[in-house]
C-alpha atoms as a PDB file:
ATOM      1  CA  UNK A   1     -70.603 -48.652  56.797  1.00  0.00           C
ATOM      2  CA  UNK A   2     -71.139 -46.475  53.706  1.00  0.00           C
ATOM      3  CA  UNK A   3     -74.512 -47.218  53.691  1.00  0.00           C
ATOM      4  CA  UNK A   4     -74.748 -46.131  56.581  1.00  0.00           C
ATOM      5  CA  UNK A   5     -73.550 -42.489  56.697  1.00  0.00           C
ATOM      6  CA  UNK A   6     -75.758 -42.384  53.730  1.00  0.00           C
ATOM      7  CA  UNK A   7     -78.903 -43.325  55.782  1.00  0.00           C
ATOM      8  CA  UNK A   8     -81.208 -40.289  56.134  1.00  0.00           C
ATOM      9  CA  UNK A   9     -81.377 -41.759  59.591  1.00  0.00           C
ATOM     10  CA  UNK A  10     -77.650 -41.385  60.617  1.00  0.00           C
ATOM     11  CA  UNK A  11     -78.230 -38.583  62.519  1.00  0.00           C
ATOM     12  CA  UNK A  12     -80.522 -40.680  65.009  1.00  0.00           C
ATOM     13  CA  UNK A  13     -77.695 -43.045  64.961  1.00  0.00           C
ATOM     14  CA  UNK A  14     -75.408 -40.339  65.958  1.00  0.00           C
ATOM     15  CA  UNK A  15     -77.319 -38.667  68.747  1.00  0.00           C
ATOM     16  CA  UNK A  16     -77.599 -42.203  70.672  1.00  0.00           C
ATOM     17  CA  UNK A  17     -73.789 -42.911  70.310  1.00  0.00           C
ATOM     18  CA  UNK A  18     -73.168 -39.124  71.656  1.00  0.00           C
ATOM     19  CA  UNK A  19     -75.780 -39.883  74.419  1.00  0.00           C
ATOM     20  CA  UNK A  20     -73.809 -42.383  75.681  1.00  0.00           C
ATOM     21  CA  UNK A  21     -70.213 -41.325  75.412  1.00  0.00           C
ATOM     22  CA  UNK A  22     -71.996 -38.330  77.563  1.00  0.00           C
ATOM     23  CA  UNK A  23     -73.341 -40.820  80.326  1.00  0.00           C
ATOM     24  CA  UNK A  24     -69.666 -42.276  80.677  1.00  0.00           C
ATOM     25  CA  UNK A  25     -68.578 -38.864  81.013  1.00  0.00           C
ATOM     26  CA  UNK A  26     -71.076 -38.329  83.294  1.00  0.00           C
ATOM     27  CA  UNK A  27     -70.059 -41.177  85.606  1.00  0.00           C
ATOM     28  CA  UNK A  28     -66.334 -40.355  85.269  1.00  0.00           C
ATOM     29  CA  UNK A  29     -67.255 -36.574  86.217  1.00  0.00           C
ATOM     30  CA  UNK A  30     -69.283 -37.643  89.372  1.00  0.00           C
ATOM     31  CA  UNK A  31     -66.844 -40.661  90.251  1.00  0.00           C
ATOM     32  CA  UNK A  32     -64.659 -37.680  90.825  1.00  0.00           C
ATOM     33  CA  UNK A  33     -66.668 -35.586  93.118  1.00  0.00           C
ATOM     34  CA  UNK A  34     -65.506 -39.162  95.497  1.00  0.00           C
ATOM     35  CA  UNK A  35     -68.708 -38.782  97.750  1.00  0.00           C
ATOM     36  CA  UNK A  36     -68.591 -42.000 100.076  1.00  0.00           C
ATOM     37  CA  UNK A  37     -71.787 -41.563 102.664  1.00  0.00           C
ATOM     38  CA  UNK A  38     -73.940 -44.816 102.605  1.00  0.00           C
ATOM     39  CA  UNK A  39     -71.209 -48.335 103.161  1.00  0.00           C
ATOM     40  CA  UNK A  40     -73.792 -51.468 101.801  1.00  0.00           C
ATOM     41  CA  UNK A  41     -71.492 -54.458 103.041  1.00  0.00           C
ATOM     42  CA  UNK A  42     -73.355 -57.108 104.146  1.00  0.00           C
ATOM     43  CA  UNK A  43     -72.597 -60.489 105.817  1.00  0.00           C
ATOM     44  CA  UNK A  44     -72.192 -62.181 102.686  1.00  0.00           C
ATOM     45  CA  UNK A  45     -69.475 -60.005 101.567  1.00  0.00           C
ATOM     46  CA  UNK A  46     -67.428 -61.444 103.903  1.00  0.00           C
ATOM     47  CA  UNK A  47     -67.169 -64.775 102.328  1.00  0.00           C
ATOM     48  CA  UNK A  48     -66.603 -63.384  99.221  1.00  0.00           C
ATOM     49  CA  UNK A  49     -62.688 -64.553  98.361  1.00  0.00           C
ATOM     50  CA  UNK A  50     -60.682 -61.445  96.389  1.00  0.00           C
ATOM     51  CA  UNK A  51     -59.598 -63.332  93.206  1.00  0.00           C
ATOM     52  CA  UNK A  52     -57.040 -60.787  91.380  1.00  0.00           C
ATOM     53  CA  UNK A  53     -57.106 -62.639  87.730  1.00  0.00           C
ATOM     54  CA  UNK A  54     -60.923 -62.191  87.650  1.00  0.00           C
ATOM     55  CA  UNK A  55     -59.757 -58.501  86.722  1.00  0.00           C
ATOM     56  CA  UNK A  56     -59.500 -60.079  83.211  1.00  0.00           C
ATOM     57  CA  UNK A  57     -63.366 -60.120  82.325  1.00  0.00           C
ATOM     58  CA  UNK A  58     -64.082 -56.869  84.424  1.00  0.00           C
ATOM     59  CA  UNK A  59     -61.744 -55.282  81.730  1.00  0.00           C
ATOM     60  CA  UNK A  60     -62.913 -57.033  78.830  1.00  0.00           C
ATOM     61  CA  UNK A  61     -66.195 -55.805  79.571  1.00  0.00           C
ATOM     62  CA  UNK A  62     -65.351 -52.968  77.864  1.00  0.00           C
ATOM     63  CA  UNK A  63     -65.079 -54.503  74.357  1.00  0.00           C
ATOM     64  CA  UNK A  64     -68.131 -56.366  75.209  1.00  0.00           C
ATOM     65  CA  UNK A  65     -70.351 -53.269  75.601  1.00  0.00           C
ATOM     66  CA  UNK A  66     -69.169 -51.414  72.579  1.00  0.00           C
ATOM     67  CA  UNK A  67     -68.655 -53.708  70.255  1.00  0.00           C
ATOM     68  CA  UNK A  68     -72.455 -55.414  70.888  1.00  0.00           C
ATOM     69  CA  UNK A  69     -73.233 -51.507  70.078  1.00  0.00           C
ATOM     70  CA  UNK A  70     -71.257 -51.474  66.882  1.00  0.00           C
ATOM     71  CA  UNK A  71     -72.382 -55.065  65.383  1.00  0.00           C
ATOM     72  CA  UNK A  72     -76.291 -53.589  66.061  1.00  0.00           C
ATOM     73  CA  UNK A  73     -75.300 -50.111  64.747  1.00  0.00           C
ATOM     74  CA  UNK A  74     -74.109 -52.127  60.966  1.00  0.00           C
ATOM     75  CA  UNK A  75     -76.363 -54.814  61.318  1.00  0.00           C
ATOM     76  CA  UNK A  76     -79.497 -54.461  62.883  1.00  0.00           C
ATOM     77  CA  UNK A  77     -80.278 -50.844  63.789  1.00  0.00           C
ATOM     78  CA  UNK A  78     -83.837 -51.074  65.500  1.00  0.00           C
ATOM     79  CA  UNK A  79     -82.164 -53.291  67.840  1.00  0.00           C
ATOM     80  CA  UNK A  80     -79.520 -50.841  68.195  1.00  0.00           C
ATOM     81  CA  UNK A  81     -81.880 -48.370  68.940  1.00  0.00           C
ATOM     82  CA  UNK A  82     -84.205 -50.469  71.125  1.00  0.00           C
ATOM     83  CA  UNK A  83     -80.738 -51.320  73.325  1.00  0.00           C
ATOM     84  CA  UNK A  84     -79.440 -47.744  73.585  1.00  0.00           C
ATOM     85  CA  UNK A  85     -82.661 -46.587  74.815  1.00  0.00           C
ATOM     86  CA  UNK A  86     -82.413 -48.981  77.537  1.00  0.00           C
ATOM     87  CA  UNK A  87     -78.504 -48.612  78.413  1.00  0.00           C
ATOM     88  CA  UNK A  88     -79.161 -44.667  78.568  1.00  0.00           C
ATOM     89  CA  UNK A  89     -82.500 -45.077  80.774  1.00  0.00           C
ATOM     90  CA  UNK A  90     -80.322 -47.246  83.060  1.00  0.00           C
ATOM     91  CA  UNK A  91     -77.159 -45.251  83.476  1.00  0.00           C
ATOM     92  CA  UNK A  92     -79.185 -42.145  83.259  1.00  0.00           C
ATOM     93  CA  UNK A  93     -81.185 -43.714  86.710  1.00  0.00           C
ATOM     94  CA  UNK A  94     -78.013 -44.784  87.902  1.00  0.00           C
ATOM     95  CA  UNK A  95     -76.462 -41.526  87.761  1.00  0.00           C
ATOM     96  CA  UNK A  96     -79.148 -40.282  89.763  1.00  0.00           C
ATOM     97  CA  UNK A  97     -79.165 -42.627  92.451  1.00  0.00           C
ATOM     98  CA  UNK A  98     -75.181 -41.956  92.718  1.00  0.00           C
ATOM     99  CA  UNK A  99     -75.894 -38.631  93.227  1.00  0.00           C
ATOM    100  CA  UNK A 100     -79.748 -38.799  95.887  1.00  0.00           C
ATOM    101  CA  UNK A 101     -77.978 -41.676  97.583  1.00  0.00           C
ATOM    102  CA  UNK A 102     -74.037 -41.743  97.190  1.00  0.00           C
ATOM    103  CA  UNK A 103     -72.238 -45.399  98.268  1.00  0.00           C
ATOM    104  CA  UNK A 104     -68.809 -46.602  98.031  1.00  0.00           C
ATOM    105  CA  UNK A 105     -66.930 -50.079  99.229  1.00  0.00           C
ATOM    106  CA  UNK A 106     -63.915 -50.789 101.110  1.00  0.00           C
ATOM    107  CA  UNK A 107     -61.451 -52.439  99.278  1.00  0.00           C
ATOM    108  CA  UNK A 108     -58.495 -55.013 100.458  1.00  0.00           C
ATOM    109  CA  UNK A 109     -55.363 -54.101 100.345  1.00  0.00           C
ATOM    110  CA  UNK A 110     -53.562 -55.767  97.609  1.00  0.00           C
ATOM    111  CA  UNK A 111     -50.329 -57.404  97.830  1.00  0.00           C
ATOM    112  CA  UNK A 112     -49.480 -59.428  94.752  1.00  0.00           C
ATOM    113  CA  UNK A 113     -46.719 -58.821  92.403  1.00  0.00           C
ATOM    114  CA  UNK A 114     -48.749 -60.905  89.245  1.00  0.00           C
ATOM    115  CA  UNK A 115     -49.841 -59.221  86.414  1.00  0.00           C
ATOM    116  CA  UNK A 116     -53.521 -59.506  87.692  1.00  0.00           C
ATOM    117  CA  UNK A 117     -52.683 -57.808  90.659  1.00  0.00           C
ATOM    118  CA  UNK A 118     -51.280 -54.538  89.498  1.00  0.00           C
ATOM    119  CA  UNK A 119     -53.784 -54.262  86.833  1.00  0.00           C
ATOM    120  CA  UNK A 120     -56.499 -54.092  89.671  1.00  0.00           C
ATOM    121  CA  UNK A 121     -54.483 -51.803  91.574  1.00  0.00           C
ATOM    122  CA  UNK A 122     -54.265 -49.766  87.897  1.00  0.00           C
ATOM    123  CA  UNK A 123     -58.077 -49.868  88.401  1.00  0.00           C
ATOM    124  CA  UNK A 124     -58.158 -48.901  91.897  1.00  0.00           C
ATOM    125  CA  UNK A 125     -55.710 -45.544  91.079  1.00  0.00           C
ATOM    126  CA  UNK A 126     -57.845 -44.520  88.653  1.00  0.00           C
ATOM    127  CA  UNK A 127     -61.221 -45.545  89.591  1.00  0.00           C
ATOM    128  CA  UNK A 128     -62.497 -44.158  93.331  1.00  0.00           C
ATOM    129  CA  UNK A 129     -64.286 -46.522  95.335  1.00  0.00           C
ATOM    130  CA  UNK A 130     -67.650 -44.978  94.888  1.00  0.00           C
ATOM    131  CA  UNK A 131     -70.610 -45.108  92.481  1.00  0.00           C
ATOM    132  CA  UNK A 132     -71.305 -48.603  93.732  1.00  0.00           C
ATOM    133  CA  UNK A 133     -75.141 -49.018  93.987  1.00  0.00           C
ATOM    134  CA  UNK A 134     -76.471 -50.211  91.532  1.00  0.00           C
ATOM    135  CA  UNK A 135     -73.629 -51.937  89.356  1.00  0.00           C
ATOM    136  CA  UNK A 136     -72.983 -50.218  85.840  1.00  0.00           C
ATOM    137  CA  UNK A 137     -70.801 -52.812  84.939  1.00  0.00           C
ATOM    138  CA  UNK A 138     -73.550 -55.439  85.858  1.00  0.00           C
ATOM    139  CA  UNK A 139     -76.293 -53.622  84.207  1.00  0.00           C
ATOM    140  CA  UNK A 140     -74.712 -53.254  81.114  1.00  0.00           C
ATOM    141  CA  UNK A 141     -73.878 -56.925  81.003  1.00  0.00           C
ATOM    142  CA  UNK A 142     -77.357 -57.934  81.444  1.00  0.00           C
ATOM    143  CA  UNK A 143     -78.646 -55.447  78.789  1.00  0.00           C
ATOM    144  CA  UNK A 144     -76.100 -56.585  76.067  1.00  0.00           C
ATOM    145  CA  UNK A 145     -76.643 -60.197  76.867  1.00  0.00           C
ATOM    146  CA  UNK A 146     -80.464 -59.592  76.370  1.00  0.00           C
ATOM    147  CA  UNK A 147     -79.718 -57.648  73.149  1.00  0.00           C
ATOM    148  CA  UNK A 148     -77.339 -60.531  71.968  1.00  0.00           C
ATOM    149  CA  UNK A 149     -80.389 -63.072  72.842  1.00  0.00           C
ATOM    150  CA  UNK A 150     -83.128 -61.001  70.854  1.00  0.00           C
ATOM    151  CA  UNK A 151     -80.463 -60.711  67.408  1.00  0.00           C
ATOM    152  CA  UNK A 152     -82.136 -62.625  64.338  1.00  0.00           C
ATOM    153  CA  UNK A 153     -81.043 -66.049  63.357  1.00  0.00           C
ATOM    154  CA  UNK A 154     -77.824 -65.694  65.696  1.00  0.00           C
ATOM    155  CA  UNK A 155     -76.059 -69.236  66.701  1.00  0.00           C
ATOM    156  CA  UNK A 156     -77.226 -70.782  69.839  1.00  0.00           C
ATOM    157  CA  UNK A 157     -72.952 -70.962  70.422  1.00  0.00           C
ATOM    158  CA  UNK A 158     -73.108 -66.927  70.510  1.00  0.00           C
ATOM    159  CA  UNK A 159     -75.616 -66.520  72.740  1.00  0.00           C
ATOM    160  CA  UNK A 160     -74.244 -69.452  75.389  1.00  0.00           C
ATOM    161  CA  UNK A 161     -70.598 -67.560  75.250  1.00  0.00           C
ATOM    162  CA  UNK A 162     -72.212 -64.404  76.308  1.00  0.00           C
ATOM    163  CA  UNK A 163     -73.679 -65.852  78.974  1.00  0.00           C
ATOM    164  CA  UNK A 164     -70.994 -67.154  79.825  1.00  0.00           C
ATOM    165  CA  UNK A 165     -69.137 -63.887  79.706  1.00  0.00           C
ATOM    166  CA  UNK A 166     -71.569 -61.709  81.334  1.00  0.00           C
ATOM    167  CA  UNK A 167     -71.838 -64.224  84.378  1.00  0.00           C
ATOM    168  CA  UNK A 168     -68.014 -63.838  84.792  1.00  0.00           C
ATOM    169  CA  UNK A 169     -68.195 -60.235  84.757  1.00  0.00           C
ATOM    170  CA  UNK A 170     -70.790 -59.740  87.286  1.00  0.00           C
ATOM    171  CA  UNK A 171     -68.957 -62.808  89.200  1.00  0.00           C
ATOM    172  CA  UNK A 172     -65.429 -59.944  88.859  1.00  0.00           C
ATOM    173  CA  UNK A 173     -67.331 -56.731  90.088  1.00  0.00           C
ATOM    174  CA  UNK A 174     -67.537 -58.843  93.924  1.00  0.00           C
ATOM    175  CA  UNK A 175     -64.437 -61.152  93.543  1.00  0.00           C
ATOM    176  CA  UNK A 176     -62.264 -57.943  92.728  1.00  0.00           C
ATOM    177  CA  UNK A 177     -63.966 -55.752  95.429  1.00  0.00           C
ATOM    178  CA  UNK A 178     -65.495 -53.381  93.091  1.00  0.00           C
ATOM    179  CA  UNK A 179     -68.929 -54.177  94.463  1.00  0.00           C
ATOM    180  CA  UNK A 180     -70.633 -55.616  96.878  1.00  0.00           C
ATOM    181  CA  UNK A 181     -73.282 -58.530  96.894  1.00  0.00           C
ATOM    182  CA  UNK A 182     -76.278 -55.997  96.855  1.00  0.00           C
ATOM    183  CA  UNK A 183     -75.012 -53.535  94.152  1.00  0.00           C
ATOM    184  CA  UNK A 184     -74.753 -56.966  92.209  1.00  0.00           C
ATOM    185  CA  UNK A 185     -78.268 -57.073  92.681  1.00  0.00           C
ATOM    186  CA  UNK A 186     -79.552 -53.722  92.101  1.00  0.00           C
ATOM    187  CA  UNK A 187     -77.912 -53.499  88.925  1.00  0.00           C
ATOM    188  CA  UNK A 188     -79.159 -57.117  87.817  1.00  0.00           C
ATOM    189  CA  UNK A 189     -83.281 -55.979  88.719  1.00  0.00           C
ATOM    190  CA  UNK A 190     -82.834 -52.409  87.049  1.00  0.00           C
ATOM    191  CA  UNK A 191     -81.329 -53.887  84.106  1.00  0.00           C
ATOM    192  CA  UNK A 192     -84.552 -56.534  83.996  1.00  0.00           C
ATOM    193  CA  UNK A 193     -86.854 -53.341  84.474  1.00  0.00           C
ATOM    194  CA  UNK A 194     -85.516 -51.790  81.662  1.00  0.00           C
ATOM    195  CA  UNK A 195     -85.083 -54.392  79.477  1.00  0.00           C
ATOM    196  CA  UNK A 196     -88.835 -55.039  79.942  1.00  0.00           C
ATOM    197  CA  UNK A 197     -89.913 -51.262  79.530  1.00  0.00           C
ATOM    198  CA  UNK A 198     -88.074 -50.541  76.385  1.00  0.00           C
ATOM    199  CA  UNK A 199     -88.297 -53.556  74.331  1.00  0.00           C
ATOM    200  CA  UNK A 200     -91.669 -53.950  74.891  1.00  0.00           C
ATOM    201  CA  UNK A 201     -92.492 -50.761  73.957  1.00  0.00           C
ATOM    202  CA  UNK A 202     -90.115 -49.991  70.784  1.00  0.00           C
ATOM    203  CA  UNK A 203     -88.842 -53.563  69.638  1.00  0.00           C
ATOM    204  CA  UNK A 204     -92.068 -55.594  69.834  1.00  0.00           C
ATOM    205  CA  UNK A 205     -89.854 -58.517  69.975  1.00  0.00           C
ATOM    206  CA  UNK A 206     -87.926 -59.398  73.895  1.00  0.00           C
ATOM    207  CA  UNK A 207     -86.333 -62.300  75.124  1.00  0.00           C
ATOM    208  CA  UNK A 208     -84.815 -62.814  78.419  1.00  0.00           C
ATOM    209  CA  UNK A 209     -84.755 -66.068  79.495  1.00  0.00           C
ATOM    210  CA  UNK A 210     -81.458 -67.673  78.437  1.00  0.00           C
ATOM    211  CA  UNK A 211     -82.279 -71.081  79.097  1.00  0.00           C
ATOM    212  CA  UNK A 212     -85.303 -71.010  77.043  1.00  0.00           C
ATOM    213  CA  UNK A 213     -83.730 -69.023  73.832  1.00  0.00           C
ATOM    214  CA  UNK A 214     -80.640 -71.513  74.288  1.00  0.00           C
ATOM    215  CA  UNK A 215     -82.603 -74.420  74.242  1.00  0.00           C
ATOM    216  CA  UNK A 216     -85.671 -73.383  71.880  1.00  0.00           C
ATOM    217  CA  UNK A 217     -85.691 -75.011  68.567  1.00  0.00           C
ATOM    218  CA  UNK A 218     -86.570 -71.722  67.507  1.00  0.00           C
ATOM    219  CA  UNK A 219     -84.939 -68.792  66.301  1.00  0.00           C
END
């Protein structure tokens, strides 16, 4: 870490890290505004059981994101770059779509005393029930899985638990109503888009395909 706030680079370092922190601000400020016009349930939704203790992932997510950012910031900072270029070009077209084309979901009525249950309904009370399409929470887990795939000489035990991880928190965003099926969606193709776009052009270097990085005998 001293190394790196001796870096002649830091400042880069520093602008991303403020970008982003200003993108969540962003979200929080326009989550506010509440604007519910466009309702994206579909049929599918409906079968869709509310599980309460999948609020467990949905929360970790948060450690997920940032600390992915902080391992690239110390240990492999064109990656760190190459991913924060593509978080902020997703959020930033997220942001925009919340605003052009405003959705929000309907959530259940929750009735359990469990722990799980009151920390969605801590979620709910501070969280309005809008900014829906596409699915932050499910973009972001796709772009720090693909970072996590495309990190040098990393186990193959790594990379299988975060795909593990990031399948159970895009599996929470529709079990804990947060989202619906197609926000799932949405969020899953702009993160792919992204991905593509950025790492091709600044990394050099992209994997996506879990199955084949996992099961590659290379690195």
């Amino acid at each position: 870490m001293i190394n790196f706030l001796k870096n002649k680079d830091r400042y880069k370092y520093v602008l991303l890290i403020i970008v982003l922190i200003m993108l969540k601000v962003s979200y929080l400020l326009i989550n506010t505004l509440d604007m519910r016009k466009h309702h994206l349930m579909s049929h599918l939704d409906n079968y869709i059981p509310f599980i309460s203790w999948m609020v467990i992932p949905y929360v970790l997510w948060y450690l997920y994101i940032w600390g992915i950012l902080l391992y690239l910031l110390i240990k492999d900072k064109k990656l760190f770059i190459t991913h924060s270029l593509a978080v902020i070009l997703g959020q930033t077209i997220c942001l925009i779509i919340f605003l052009l084309y405003p959705t929000y979901v309907i959530r259940p009525e929750v009735v359990g005393s469990d722990i799980f249950s009151k920390l969605v309904l801590l979620i709910y009370s501070n969280d309005n029930p809008v900014n829906a399409f596409p699915s932050v929470h499910v973009l972001q887990s796709v772009l720090t899985h693909i970072a996590i795939l495309n990190i040098k000489n990393i186990k193959k035990s790594v990379k299988i638990s975060s795909y593990v991880f990031s399948t159970m928190v895009i599996l929470s965003t529709i079990t804990i109503k947060q989202h619906y099926v197609i926000d799932v969606a949405g969020g899953y193709l702009l993160a792919a888009i992204c991905a593509k776009f950025v790492y091709e052009t600044f990394y050099q270097r992209y994997k996506a395909n879990t199955l084949d990085v996992i099961f590659s005998t290379n690195k």
